[in-house]
C-alpha atoms as a PDB file:
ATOM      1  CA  UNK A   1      20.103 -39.190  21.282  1.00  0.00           C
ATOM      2  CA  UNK A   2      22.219 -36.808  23.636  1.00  0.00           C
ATOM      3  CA  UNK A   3      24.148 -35.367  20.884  1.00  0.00           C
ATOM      4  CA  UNK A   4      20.634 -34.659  18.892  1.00  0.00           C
ATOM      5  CA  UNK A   5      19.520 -32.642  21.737  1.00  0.00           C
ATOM      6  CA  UNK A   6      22.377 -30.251  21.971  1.00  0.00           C
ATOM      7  CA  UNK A   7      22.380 -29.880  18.081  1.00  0.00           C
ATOM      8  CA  UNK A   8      18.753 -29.164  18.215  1.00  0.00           C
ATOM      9  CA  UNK A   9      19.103 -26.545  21.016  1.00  0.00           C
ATOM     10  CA  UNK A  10      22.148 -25.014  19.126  1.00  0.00           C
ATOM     11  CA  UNK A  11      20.061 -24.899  15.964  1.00  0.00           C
ATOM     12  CA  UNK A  12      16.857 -23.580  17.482  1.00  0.00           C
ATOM     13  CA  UNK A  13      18.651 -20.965  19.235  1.00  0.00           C
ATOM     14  CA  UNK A  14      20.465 -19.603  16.163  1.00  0.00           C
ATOM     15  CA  UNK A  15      17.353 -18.995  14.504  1.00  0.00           C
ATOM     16  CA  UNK A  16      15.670 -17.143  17.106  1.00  0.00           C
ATOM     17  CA  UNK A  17      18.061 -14.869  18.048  1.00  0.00           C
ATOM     18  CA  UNK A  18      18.150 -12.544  15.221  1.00  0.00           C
ATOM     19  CA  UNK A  19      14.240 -12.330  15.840  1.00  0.00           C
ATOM     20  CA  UNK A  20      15.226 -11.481  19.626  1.00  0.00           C
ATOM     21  CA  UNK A  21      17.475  -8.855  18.700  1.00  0.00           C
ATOM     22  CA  UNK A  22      14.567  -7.469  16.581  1.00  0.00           C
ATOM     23  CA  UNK A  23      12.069  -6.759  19.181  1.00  0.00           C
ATOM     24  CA  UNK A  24       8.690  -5.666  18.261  1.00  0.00           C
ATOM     25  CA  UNK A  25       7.613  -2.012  19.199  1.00  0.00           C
ATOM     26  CA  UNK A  26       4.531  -1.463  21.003  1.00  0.00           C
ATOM     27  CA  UNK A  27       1.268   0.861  19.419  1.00  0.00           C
ATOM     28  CA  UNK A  28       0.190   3.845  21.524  1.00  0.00           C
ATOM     29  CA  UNK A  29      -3.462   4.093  20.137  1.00  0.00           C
ATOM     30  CA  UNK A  30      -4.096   6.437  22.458  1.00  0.00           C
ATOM     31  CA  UNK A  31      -1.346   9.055  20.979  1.00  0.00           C
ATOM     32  CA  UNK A  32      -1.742   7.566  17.417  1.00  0.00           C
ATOM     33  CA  UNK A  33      -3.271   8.894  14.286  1.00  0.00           C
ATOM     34  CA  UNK A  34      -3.201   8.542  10.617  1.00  0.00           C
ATOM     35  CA  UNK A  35      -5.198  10.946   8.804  1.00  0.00           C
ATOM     36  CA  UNK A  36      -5.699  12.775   5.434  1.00  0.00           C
ATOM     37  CA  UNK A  37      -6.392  15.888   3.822  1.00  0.00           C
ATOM     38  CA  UNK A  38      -7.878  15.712   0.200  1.00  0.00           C
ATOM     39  CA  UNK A  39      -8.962  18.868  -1.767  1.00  0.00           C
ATOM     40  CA  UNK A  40     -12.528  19.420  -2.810  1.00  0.00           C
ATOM     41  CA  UNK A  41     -12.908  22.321  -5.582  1.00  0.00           C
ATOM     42  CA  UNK A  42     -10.181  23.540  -3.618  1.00  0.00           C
ATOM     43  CA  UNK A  43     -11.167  23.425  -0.358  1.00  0.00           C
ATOM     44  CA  UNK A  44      -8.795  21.535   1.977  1.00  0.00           C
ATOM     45  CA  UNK A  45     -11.042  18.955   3.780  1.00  0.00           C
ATOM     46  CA  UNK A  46      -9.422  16.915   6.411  1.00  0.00           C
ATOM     47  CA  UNK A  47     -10.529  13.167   7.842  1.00  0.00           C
ATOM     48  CA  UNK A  48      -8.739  10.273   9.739  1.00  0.00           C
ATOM     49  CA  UNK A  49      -9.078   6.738  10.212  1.00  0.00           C
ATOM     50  CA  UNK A  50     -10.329   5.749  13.768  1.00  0.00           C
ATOM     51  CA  UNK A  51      -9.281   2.109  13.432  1.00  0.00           C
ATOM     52  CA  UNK A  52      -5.285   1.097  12.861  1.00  0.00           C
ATOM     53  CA  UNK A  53      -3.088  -1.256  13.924  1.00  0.00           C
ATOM     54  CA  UNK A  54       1.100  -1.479  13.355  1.00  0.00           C
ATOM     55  CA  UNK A  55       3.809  -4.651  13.887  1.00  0.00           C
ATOM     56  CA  UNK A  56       6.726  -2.368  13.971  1.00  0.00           C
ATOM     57  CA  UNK A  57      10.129  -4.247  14.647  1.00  0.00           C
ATOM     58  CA  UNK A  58      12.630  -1.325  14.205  1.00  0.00           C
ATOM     59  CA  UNK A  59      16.330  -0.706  15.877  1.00  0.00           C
ATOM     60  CA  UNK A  60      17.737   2.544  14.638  1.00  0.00           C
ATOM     61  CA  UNK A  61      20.869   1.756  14.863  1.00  0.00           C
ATOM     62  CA  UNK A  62      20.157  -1.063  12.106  1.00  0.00           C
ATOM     63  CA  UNK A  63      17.403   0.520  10.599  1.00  0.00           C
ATOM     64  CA  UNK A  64      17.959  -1.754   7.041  1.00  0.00           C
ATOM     65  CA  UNK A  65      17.110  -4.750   9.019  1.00  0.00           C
ATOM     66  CA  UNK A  66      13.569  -3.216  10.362  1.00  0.00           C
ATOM     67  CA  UNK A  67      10.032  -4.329   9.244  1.00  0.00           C
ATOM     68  CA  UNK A  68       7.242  -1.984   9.477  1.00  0.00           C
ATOM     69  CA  UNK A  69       3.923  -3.038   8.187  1.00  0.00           C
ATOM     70  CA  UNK A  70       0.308  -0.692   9.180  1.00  0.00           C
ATOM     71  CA  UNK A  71      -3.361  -2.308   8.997  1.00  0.00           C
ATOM     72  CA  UNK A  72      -6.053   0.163   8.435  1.00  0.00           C
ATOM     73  CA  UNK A  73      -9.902  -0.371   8.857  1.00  0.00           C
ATOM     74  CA  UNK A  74     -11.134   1.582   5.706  1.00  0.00           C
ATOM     75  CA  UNK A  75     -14.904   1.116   7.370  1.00  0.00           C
ATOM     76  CA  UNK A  76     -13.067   3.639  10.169  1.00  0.00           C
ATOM     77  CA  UNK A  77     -12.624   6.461   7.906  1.00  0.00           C
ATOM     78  CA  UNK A  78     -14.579   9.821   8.773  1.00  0.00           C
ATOM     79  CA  UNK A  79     -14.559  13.111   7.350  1.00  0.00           C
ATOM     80  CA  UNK A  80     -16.291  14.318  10.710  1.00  0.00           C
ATOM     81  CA  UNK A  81     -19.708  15.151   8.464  1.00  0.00           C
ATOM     82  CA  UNK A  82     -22.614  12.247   9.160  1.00  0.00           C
ATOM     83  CA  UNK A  83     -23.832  12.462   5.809  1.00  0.00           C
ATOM     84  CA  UNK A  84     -20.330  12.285   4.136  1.00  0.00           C
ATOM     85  CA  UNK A  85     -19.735   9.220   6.324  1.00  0.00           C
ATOM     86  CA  UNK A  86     -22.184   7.414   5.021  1.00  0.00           C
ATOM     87  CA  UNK A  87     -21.086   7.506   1.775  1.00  0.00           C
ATOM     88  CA  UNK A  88     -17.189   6.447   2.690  1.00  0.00           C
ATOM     89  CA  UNK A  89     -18.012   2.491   2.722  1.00  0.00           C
ATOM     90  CA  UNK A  90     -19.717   2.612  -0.333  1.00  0.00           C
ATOM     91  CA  UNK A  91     -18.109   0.549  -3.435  1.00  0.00           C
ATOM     92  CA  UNK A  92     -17.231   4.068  -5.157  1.00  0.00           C
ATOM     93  CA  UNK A  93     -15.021   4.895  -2.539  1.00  0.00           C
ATOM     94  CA  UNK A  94     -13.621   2.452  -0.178  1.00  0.00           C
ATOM     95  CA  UNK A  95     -15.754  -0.201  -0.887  1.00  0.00           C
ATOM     96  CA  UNK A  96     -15.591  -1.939   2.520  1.00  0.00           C
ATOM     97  CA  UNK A  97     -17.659  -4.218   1.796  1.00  0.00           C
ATOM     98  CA  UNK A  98     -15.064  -6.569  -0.680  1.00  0.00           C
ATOM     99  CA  UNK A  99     -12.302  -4.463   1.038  1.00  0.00           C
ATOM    100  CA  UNK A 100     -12.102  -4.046   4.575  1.00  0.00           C
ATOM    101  CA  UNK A 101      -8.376  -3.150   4.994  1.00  0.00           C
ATOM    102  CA  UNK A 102      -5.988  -1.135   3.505  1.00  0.00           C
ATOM    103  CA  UNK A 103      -2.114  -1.720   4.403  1.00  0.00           C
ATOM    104  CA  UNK A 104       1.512  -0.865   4.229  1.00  0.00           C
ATOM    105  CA  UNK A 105       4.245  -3.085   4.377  1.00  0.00           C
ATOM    106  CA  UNK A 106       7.765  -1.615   4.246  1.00  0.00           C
ATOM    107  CA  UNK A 107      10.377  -3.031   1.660  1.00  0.00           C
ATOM    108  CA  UNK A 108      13.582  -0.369   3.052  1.00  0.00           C
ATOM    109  CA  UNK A 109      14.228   2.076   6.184  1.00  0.00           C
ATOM    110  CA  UNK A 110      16.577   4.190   5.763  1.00  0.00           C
ATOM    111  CA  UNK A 111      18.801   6.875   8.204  1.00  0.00           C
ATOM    112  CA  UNK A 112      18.438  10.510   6.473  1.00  0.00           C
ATOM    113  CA  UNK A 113      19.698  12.482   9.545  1.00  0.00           C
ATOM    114  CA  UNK A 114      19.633  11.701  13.839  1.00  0.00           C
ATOM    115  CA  UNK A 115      15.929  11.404  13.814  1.00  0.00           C
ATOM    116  CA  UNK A 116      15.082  11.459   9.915  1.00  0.00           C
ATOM    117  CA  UNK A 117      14.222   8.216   8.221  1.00  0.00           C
ATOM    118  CA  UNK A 118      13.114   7.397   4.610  1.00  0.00           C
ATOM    119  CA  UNK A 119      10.433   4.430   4.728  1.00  0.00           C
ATOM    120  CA  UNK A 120      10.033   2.769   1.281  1.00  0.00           C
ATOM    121  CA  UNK A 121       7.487   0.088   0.701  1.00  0.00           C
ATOM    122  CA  UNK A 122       3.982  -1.047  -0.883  1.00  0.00           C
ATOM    123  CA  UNK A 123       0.812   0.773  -0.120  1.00  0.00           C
ATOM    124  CA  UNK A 124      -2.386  -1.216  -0.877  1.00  0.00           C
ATOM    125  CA  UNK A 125      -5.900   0.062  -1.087  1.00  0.00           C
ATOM    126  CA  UNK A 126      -8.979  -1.526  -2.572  1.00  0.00           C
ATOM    127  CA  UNK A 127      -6.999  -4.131  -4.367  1.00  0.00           C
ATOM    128  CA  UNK A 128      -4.387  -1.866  -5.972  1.00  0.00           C
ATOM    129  CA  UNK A 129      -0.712  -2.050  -4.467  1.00  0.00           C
ATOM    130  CA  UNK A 130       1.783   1.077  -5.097  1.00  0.00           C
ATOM    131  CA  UNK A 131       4.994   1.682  -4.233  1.00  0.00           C
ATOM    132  CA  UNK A 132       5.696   5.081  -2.094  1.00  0.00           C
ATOM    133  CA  UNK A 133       8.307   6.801   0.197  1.00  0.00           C
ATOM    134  CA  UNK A 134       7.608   7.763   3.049  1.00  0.00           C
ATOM    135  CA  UNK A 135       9.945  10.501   5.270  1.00  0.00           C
ATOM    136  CA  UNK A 136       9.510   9.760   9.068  1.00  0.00           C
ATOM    137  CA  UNK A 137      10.537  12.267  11.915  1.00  0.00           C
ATOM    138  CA  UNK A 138      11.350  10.187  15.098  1.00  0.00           C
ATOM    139  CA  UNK A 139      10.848  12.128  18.544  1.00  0.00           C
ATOM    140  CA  UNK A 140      11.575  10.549  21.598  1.00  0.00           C
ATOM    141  CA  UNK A 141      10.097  11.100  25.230  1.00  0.00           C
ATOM    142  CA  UNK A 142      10.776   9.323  28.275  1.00  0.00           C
ATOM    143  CA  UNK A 143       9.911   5.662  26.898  1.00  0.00           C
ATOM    144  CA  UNK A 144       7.567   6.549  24.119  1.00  0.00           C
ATOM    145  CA  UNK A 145       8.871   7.279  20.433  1.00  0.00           C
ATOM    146  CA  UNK A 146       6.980   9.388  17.859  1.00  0.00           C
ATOM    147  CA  UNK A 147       7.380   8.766  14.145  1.00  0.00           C
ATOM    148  CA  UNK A 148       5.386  12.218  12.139  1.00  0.00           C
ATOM    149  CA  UNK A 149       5.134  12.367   8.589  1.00  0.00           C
ATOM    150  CA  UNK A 150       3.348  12.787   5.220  1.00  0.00           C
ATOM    151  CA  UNK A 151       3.757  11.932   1.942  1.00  0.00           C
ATOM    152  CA  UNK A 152       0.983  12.146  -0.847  1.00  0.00           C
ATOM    153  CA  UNK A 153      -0.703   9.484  -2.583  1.00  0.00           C
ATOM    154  CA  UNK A 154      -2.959   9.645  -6.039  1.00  0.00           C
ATOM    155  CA  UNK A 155      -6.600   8.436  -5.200  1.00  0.00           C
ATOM    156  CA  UNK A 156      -7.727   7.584  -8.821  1.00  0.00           C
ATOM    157  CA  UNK A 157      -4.309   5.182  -8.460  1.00  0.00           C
ATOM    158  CA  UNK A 158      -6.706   3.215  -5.784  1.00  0.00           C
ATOM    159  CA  UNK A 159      -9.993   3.777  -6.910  1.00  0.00           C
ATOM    160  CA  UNK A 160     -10.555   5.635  -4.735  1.00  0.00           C
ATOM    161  CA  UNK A 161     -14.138   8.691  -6.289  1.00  0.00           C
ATOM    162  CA  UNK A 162     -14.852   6.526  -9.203  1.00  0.00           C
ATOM    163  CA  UNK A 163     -17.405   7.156 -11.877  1.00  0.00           C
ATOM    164  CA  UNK A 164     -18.782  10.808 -11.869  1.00  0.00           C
ATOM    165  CA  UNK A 165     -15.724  11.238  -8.524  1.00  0.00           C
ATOM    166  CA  UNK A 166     -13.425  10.600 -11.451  1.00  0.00           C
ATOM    167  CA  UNK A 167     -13.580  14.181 -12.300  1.00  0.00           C
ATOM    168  CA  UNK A 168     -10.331  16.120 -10.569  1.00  0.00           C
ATOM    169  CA  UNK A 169     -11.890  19.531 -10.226  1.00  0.00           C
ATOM    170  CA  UNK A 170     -14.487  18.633  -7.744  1.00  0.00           C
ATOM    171  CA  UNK A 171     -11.843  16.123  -5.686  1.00  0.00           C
ATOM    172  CA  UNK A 172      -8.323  16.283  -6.590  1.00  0.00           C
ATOM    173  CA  UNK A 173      -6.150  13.309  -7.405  1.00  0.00           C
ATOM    174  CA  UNK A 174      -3.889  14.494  -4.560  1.00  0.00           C
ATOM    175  CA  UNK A 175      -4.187  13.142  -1.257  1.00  0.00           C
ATOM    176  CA  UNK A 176      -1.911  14.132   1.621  1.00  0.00           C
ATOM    177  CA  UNK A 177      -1.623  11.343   4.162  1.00  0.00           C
ATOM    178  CA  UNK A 178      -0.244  12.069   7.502  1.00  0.00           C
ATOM    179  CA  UNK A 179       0.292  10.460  10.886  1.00  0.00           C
ATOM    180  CA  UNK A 180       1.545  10.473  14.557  1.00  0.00           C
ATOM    181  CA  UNK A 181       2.450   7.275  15.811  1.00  0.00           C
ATOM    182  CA  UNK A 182       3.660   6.838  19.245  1.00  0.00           C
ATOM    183  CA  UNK A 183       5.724   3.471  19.696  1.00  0.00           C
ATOM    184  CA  UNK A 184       7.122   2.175  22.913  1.00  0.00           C
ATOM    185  CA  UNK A 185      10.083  -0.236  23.116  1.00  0.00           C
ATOM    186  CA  UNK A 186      12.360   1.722  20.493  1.00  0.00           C
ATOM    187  CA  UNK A 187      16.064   2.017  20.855  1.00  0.00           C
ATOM    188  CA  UNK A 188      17.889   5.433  21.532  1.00  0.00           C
ATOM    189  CA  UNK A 189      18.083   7.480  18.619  1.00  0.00           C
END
């Protein structure tokens, strides 16, 4: 019995310790945003997402052994226009109703620069999982960490205007998503 106990401390602790060195990064909701600007016969028309959450564990000076995954509340989405709005959560667009979250979960991070990275994983929206790239700008502050970027995503890919929203030249098939998100608990760059 004495010997187990050592062995099972030993053990234990081996395995947790690469999860220590990990540690998870804190959300800033408060400085946080993901967004996106879509076109509509041409017209840039911006929203956001009001609702996120993120389980970042990232060091950057191992960024291959980070894990970055986002939660999104699609029923959060607003274009800032009431009666627009109300059409958001409806089946031909996000279709909260049978799917209340869209996520990311990264697969890569990789150093570009000092405070470039290249994010590679699987978006999912409605159902429908893609792979993208994503280029991140880290900026750090005191203790908090901001990560910028955008990278564009095809909405007929997710479902996203079906039916008569099919049609490209009233909304394009381009979306631009972009986001701020302030982190505390982050390394030095």
């Amino acid at each position: 019995m004495t010997f187990m106990r050592p062995v099972s401390f030993v053990l234990a602790s081996a395995l947790w310790l690469p999860l220590a060195a990990q540690a998870q990064q804190q959300l800033v909701p408060a400085q946080s945003e993901i967004g996106f600007v879509s076109r509509q016969m041409g017209v840039p028309v911006e929203g956001k997402f009001k609702t996120f959450s993120a389980q970042v564990a990232f060091d950057p000076a191992k960024p291959a052994a980070s894990n970055i995954a986002f939660t999104v509340d699609t029923g959060s989405a607003t274009l800032g226009v009431r009666e627009t709005d109300v059409e958001l959560p409806k089946p031909i667009w996000f279709n909260v109703a049978q799917f209340p979250k869209a996520t990311f979960q990264s697969s890569s991070v990789k150093r570009v620069d000092a405070s470039k990275f290249e994010v590679a994983g699987k978006l999912t929206i409605k159902g429908v999982s893609s792979d993208v790239v994503v280029p991140v700008t880290l900026a750090q502050s005191g203790t908090t960490t901001t990560a910028t970027g955008s990278f564009p995503i095809k909405r007929l890919t997710f479902r996203i205007g079906e039916k008569e929203w099919s049609d490209t030249s009233m909304v394009a098939d381009e979306v631009q998503v972009k986001f701020k998100i302030a982190l505390t608990g982050v390394g030095k760059l």
